[in-house]
Protein backbone atom coordinates (compact mmCIF):
# COMPACT_ATOMS: atom_id res chain seq x y z
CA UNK A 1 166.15 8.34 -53.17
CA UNK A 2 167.01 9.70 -50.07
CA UNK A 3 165.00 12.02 -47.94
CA UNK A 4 167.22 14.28 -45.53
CA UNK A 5 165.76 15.44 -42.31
CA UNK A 6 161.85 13.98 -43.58
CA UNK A 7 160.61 10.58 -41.59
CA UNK A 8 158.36 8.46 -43.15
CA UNK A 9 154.64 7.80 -41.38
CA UNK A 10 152.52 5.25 -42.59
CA UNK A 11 149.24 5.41 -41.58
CA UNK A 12 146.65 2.82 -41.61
CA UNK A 13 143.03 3.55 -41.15
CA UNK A 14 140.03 0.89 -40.42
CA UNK A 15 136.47 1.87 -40.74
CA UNK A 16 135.08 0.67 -37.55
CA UNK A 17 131.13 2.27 -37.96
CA UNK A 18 129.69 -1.46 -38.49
CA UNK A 19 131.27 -2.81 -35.82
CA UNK A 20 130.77 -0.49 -33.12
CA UNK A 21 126.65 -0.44 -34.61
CA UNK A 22 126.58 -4.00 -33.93
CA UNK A 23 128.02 -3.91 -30.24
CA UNK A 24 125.59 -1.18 -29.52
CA UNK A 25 122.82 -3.69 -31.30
CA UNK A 26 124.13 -6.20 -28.77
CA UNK A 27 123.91 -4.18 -25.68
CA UNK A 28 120.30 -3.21 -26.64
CA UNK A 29 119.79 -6.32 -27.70
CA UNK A 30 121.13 -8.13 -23.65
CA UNK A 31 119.47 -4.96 -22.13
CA UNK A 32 115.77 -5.60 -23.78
CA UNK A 33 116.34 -9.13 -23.02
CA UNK A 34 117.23 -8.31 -19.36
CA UNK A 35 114.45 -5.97 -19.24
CA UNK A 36 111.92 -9.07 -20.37
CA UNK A 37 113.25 -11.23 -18.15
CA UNK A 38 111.83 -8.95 -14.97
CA UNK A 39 108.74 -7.12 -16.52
CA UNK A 40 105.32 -8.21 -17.83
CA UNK A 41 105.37 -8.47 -22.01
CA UNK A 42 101.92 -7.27 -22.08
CA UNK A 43 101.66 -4.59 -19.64
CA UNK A 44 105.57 -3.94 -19.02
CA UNK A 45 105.18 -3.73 -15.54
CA UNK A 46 107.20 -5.43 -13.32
CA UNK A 47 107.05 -9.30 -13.04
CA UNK A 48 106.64 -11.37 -10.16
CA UNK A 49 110.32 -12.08 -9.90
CA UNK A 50 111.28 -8.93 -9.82
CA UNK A 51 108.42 -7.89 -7.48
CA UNK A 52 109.97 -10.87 -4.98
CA UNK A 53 113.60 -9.30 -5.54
CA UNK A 54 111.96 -5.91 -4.68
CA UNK A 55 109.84 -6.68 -1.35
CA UNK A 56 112.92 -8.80 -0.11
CA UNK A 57 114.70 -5.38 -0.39
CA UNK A 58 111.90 -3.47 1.38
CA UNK A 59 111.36 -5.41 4.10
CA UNK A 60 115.19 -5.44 5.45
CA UNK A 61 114.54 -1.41 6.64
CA UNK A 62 111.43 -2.11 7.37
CA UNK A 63 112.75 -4.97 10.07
CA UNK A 64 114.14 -1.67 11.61
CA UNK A 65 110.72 -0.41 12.44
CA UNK A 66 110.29 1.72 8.83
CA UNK A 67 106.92 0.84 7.91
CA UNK A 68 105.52 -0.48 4.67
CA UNK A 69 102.49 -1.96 2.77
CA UNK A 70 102.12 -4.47 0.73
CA UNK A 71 98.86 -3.76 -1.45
CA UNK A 72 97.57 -7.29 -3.28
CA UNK A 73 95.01 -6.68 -6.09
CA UNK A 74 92.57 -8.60 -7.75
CA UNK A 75 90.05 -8.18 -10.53
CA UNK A 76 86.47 -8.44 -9.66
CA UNK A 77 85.02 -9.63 -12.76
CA UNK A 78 87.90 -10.29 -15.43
CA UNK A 79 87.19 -13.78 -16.34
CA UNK A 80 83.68 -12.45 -17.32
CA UNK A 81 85.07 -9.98 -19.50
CA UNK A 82 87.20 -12.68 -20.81
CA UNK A 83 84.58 -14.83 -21.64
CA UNK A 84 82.40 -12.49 -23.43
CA UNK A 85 84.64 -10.74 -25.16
CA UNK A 86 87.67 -12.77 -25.96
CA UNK A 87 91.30 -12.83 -24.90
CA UNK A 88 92.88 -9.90 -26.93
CA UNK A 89 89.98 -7.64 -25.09
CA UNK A 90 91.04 -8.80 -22.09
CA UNK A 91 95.14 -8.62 -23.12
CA UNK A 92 93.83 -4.80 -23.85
CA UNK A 93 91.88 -4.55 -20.45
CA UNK A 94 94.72 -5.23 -18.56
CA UNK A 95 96.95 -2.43 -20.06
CA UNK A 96 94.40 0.17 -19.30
CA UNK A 97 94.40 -1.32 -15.92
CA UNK A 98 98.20 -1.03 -15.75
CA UNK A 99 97.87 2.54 -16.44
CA UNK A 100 95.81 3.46 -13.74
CA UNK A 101 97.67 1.91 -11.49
CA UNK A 102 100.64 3.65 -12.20
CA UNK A 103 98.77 6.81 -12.09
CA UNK A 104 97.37 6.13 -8.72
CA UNK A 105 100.88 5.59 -7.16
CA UNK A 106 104.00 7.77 -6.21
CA UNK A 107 107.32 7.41 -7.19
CA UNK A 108 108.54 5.93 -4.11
CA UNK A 109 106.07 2.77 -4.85
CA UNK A 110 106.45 0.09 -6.64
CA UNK A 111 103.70 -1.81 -8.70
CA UNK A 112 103.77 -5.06 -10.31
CA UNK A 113 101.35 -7.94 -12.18
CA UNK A 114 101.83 -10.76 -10.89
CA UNK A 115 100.15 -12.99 -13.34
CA UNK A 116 96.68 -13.20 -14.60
CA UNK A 117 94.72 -10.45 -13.56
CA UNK A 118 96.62 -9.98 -10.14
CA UNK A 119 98.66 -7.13 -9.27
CA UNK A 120 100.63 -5.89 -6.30
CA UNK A 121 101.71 -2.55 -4.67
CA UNK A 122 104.74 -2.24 -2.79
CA UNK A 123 104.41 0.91 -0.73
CA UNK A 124 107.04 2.67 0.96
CA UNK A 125 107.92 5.00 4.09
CA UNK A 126 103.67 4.70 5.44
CA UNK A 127 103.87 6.70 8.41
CA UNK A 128 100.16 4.85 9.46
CA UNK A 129 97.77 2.09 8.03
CA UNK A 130 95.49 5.19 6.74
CA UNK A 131 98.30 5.93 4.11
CA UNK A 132 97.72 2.89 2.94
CA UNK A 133 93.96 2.89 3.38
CA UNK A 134 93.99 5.92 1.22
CA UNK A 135 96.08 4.57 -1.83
CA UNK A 136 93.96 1.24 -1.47
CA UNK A 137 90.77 3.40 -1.75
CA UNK A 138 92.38 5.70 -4.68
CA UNK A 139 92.81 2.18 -6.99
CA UNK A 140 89.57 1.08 -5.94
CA UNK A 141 87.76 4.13 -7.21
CA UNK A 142 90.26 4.22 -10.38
CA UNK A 143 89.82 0.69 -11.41
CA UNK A 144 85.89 0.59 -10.56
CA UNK A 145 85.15 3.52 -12.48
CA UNK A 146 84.09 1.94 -16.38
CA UNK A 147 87.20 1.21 -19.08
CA UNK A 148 86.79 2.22 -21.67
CA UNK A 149 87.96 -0.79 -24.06
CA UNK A 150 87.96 -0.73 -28.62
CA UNK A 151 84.81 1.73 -28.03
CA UNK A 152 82.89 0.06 -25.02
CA UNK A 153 82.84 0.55 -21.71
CA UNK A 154 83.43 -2.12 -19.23
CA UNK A 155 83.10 -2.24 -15.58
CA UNK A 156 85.72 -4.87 -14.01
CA UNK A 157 86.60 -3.04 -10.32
CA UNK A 158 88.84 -4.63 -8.43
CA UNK A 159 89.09 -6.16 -4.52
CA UNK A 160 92.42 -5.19 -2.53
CA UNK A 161 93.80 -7.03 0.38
CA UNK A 162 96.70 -5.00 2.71
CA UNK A 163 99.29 -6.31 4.94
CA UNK A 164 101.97 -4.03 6.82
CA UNK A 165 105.45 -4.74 8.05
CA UNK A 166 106.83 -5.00 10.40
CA UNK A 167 103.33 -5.07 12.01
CA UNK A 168 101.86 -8.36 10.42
CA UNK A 169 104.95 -9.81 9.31
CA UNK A 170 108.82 -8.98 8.23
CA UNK A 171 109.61 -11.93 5.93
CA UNK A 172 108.02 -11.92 2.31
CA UNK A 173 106.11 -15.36 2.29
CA UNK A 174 104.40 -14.65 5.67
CA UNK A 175 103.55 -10.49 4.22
CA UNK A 176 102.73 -12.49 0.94
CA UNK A 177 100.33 -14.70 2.53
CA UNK A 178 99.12 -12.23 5.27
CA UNK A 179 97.82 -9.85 1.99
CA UNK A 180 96.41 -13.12 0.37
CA UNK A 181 94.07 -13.65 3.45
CA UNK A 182 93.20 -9.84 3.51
CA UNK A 183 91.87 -10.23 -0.03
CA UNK A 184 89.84 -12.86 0.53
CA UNK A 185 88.23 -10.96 3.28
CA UNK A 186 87.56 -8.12 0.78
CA UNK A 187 86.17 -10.26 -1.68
CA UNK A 188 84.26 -12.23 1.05
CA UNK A 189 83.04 -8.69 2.02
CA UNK A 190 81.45 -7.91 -1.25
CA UNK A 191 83.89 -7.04 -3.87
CA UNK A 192 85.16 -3.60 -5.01
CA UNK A 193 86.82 -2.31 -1.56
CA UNK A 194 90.28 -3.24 0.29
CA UNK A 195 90.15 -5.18 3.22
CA UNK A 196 93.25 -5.00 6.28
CA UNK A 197 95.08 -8.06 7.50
CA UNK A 198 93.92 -9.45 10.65
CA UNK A 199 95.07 -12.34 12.89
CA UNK A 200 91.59 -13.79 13.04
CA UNK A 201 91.46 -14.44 9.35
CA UNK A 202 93.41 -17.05 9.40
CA UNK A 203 91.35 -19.46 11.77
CA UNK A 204 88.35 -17.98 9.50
CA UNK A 205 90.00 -19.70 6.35
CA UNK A 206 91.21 -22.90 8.02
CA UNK A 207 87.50 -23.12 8.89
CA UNK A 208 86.29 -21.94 5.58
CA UNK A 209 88.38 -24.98 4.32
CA UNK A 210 87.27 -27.24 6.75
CA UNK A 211 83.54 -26.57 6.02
CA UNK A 212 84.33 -27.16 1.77
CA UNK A 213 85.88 -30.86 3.13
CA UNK A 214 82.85 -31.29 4.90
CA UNK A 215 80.68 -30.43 1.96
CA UNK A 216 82.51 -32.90 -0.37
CA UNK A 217 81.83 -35.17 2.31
CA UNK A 218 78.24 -34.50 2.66
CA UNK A 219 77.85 -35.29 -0.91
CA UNK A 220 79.00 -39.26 0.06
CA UNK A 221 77.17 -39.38 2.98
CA UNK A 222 74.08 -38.55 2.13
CA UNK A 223 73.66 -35.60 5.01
CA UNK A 224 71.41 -33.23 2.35
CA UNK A 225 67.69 -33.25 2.41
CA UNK A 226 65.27 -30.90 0.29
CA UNK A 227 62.96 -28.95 2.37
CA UNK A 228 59.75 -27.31 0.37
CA UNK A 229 58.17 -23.91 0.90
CA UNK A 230 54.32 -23.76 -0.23
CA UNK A 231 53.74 -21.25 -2.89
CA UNK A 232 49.95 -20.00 -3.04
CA UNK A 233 47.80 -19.00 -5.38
CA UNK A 234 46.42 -15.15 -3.96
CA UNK A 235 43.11 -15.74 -6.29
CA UNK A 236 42.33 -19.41 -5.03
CA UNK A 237 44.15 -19.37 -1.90
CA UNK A 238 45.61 -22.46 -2.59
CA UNK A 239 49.04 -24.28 -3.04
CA UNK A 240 49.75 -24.38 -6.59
CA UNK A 241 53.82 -25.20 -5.86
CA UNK A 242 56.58 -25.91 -3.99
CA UNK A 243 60.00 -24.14 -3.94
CA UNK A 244 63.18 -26.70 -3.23
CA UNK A 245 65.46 -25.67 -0.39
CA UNK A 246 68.11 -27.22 0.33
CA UNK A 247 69.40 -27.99 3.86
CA UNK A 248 72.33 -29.93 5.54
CA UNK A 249 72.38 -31.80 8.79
CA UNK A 250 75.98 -32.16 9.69
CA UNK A 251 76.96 -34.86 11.84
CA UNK A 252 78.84 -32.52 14.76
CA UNK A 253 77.22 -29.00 14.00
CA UNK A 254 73.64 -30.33 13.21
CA UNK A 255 71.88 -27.81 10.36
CA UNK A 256 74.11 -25.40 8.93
CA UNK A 257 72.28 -22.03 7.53
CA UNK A 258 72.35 -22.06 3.74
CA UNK A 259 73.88 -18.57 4.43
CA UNK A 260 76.82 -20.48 5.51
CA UNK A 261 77.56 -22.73 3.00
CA UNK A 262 76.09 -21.84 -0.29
CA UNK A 263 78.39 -19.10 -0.50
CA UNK A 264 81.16 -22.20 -0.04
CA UNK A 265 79.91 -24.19 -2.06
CA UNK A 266 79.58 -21.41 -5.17
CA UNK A 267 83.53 -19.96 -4.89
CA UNK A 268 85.02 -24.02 -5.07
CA UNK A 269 82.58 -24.98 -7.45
CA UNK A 270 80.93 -28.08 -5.58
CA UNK A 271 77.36 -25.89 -6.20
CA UNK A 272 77.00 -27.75 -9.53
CA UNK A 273 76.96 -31.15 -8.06
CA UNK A 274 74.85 -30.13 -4.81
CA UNK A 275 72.91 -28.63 -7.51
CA UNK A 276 72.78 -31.56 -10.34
CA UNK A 277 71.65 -33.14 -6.58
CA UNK A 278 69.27 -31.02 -5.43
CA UNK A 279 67.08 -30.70 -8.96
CA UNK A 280 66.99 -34.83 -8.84
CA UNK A 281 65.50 -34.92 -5.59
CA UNK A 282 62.96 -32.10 -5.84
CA UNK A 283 61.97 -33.72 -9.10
CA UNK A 284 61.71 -36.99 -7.51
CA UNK A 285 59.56 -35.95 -4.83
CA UNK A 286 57.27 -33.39 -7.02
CA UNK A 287 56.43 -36.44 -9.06
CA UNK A 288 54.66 -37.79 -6.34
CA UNK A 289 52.47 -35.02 -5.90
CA UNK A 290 48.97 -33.82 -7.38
CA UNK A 291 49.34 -32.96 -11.19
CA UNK A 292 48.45 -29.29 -10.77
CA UNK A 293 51.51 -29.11 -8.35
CA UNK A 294 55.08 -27.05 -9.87
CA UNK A 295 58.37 -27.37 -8.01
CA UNK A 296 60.91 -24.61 -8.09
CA UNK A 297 64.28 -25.04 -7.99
CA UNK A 298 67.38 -22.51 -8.16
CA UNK A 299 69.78 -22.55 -10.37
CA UNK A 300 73.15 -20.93 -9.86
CA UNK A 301 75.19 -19.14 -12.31
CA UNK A 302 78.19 -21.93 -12.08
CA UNK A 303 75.38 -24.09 -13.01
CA UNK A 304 74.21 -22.32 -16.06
CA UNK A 305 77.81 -21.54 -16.93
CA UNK A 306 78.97 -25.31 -17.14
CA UNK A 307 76.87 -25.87 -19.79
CA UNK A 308 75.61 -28.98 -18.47
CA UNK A 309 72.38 -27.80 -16.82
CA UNK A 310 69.86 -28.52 -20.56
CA UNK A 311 71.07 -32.55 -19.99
CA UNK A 312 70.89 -32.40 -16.39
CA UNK A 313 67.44 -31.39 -16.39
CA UNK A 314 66.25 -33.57 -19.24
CA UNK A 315 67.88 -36.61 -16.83
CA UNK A 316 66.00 -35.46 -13.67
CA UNK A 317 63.15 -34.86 -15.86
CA UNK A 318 62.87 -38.51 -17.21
CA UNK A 319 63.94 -40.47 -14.59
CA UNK A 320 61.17 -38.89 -12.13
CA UNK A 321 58.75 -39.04 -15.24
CA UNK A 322 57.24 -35.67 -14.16
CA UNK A 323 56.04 -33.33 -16.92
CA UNK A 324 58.42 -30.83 -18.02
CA UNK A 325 56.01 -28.00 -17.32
CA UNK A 326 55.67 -28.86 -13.35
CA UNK A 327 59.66 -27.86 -13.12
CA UNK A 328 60.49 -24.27 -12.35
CA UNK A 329 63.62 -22.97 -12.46
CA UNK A 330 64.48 -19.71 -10.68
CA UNK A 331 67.60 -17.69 -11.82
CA UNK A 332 68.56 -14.36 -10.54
CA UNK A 333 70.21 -11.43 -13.21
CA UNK A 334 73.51 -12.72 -11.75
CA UNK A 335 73.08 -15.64 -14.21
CA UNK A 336 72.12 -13.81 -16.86
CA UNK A 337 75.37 -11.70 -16.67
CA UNK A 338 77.64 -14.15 -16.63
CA UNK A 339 78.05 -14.96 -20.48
CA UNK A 340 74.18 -13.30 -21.95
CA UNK A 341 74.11 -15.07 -25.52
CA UNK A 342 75.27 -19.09 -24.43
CA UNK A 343 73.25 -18.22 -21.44
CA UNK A 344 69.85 -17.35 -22.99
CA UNK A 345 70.34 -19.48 -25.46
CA UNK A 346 70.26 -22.43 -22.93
CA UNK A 347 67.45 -20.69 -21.05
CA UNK A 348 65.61 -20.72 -24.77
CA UNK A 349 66.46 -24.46 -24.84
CA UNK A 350 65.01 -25.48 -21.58
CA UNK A 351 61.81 -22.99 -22.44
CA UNK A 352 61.53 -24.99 -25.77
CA UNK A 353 60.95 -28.38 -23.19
CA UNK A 354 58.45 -26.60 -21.54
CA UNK A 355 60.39 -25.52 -18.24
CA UNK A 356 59.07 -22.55 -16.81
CA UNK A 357 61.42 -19.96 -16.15
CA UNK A 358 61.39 -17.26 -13.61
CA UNK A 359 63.59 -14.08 -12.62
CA UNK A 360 64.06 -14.79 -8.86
CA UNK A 361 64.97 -11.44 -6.45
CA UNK A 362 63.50 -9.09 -9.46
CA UNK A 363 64.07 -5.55 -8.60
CA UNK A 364 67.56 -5.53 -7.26
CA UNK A 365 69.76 -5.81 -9.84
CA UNK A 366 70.51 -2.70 -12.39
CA UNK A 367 69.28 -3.96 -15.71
CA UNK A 368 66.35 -6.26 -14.51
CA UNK A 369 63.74 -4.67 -17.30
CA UNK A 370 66.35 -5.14 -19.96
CA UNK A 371 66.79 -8.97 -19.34
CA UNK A 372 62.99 -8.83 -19.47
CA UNK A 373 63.15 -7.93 -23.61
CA UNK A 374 65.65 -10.61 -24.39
CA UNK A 375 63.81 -13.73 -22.77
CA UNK A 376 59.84 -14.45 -22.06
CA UNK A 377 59.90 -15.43 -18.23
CA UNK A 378 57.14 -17.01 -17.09
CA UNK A 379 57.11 -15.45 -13.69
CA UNK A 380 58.84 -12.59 -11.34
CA UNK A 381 59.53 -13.05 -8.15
CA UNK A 382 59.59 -9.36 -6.40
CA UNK A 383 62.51 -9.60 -3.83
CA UNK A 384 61.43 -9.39 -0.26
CA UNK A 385 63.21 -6.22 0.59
CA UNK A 386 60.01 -4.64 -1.37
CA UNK A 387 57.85 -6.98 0.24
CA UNK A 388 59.32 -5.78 4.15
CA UNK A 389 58.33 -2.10 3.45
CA UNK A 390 55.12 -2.62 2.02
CA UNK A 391 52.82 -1.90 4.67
CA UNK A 392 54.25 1.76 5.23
CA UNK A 393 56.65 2.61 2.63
CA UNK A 394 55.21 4.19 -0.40
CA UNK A 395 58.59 3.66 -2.47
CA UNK A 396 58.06 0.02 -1.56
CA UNK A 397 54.00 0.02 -2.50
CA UNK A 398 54.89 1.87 -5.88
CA UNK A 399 57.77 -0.30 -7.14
CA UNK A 400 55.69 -3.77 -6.56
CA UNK A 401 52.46 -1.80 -7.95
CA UNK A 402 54.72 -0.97 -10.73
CA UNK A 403 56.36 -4.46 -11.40
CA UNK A 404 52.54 -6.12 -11.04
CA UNK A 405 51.18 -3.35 -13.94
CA UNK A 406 54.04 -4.38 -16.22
CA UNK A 407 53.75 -8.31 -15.52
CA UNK A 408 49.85 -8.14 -16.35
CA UNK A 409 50.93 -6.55 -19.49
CA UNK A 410 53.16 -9.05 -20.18
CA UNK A 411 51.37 -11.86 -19.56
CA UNK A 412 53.94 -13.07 -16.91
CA UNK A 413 52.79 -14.09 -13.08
CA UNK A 414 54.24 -12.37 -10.11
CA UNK A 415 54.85 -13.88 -6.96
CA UNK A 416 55.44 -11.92 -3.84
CA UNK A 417 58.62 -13.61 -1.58
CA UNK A 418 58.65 -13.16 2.39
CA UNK A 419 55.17 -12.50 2.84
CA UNK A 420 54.69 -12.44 6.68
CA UNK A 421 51.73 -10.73 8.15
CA UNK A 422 48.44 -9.91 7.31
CA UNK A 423 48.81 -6.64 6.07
CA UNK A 424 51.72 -7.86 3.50
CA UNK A 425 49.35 -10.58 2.73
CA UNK A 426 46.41 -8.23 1.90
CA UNK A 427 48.92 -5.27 0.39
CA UNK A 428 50.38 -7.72 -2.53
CA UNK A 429 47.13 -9.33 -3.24
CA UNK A 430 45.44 -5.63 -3.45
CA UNK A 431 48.39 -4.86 -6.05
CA UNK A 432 47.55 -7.19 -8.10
CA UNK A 433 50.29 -10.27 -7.26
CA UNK A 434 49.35 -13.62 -8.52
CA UNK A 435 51.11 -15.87 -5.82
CA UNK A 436 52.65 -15.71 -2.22
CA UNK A 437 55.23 -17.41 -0.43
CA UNK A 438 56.57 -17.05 3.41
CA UNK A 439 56.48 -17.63 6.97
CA UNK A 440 52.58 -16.22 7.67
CA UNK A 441 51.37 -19.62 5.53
CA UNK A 442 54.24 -21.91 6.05
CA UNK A 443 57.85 -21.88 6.52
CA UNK A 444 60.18 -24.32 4.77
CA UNK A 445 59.26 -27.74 5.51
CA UNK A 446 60.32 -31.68 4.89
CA UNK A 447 58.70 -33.48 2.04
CA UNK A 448 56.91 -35.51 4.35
CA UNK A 449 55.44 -32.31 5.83
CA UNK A 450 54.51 -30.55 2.84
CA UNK A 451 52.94 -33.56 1.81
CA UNK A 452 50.28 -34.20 4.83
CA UNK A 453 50.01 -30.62 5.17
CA UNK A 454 49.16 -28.83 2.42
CA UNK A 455 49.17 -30.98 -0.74
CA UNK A 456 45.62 -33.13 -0.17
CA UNK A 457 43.83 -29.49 -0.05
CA UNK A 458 45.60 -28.80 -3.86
CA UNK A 459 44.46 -32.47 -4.60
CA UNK A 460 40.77 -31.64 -3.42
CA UNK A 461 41.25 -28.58 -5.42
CA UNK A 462 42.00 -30.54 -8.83
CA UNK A 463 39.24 -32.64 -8.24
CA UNK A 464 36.53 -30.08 -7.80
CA UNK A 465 37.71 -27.88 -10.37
């Protein structure tokens, strides 16, 4: 056959659909799994390598004299949250933290979890610190404002530590470590604000560090002694107890202020040994005294948290062989918020060996009445602050007249802290107090002391009674 004029065309066609849907699988595929490798899984923020690709990028301009901020973050009270309410709460915490964030910023900033329950906040083009004073104070009133989490609200709020370039620093460990230091100081300065960098800081950790060496050290070497503060009966005018304090004689700075190294000892955790330490010795030494004689001790909320505190006190308990109902233990609400159910039920525990149990610095925490419902304390101790302002202030004179009424009806004893003149004296036994502690009867004193001072009259007491 022949075809005149006509070319033949054969044409071939290939459905390509499939394969053109799997290279576009692929590419999302790579693209998620580049994403993943430089953003948070939970929150999808940026990750901390990314974050460190980021500030390397930021600070070259700002080597040039352009200005910015790096903004560290840290949550006040995750772990807490955490512990109370699980892991997936918390996993669901954080998100609603990352969204805040990202509300609170611009879109010349760049935010970033680090890991855990730290964040970071690179922030660009600050013309002065203020700019980033008021970004650091936007995320502070964003993140301490309550969360609402599943149906409850929770309060976690958050400390923030700031660092500029090319002011502090212009290379990213030095910025990195500059914010680190500025955080501390916020926490240091009471949680929930934003603290600047500042040169001194450093020496102030490097001593901070040095002091928690020392402390370990004290431990070994035997530099702690318990001093005792009389605690007096405001019917019989005499010493019915002893609160422990402890106190440290360091070999080069002689006695360091509890204010100075309690707060140490607490954030690196050597407060439950000082304390396993401390409730040893004061039941040692209270052993020795009349029968009708209590020591109180204080118990931290690390303590109560570490869940060794029941055995620790049945130890101390036994190998002083003083009755179980002699030993006091003062906790403030601090304690009780830490984790409420394994915490009162060790509180219930010690109760049910006939350890008396009081609410130490009542009156300045938000909830004190509630914690009153779920545990019987044997005895309130009304915060000094009330007891300062009681001669003149009426607030003062109603909130301890107030706090007496409800004890009586209670059946719980009341015992007025920093009593220290006579018209304090005569004001909380007028309002109905049942004991008194401070300077105008004693101040804190050695065993040895107490002893000759004040524990024969409590003997001769006993005896006539």
């Amino acid at each position: 056959m022949r075809y005149e004029g006509r070319r033949a065309v054969l044409v071939a066609i290939r459905d390509v659909t499939e394969q053109r849907q799997a290279e576009a699988q692929r590419a999302r595929a790579e693209e998620r799994i580049a994403h993943l490798a430089h953003h948070d899984p939970l929150t999808d923020l940026p990750n901390r390598a990314l974050f460190c690709e980021k500030l390397d990028q930021a600070l070259a301009p700002a080597r040039e004299k352009e200005r910015l901020a790096l903004l560290y973050l840290d949550l006040d009270h995750f772990k807490n949250v955490n512990d109370t309410h699980g892991h997936l709460f918390g996993d669901e915490l954080l998100k609603a933290v990352a969204g805040r964030l990202r509300s609170c910023v611009n879109e010349t900033d760049f935010v970033a979890r680090l890991g855990g329950d730290e964040f970071a906040v690179i922030q660009r083009s600050v013309a002065q610190p203020s700019d980033s004073g008021a970004l650091a104070t936007r995320i502070c009133e964003a993140l301490n404002a309550p969360l609402n989490i599943n149906g409850h609200d929770v309060m976690v709020g958050v400390s923030i530590g700031i660092s500029l370039a090319p002011d502090d620093a212009t290379e990213r460990e030095q910025i990195l470590k500059n914010a680190d230091l500025a955080l501390y100081g916020a926490k240091g300065g009471g949680r929930g604000t934003f603290c600047f960098f500042e040169l001194e800081m450093d020496a102030r950790v490097k001593a901070r560090r040095k002091m928690e060496a020392d402390l370990r050290d004290a431990l070994v070497n035997d530099e702690f002694e318990v001093y005792y503060q009389p605690i007096v009966n405001l019917q019989t005018n005499q010493v019915n107890g002893c609160e422990a304090l402890l106190r440290w004689h360091h070999p080069g700075r002689g006695m360091v202020p509890p204010a100075e190294f309690i707060p140490i000892a607490e954030e690196s955790g050597l407060i439950t040994l000082v304390g396993e330490w401390v409730l040893r010795r004061a039941c040692a030494d209270a052993a020795t005294w009349p029968d009708n004689i209590k020591v109180a001790v204080n118990i931290s909320p690390t303590q109560l948290k570490g869940g060794k505190l029941l055995q620790g006190v049945i130890m101390a308990l036994a190998a002083s062989g003083m009755p179980a109902s002699r030993l006091e233990l003062e906790i403030t609400e601090t304690v009780l918020m830490q984790d409420s159910f394994a915490t009162l039920a060790t509180l219930h525990q010690l109760h049910d060996l006939g350890v008396r149990i009081a609410m130490d610095d009542f009156g300045t925490g938000y909830s004190s009445l509630s914690y009153l419902k779920s545990f019987p304390f044997d005895n309130i101790k009304i915060d000094r602050s009330f007891i300062d302002g009681i001669s003149e202030k009426e607030d003062c004179i109603a909130i301890v007249q107030a706090v007496t009424n409800m004890a009586q009806q209670l059946n719980i004893k009341t015992t007025a802290e920093g009593v220290e003149t006579t018209q304090q004296l005569e004001k909380v036994r007028e309002l109905g107090c049942t004991e008194m502690q401070g300077y105008i009867f004693s101040p804190p004193r050695p065993v040895a002391e107490i002893s000759r001072l004040y524990l024969p009259r409590a003997e001769k007491a006993a005896s006539a009674a």
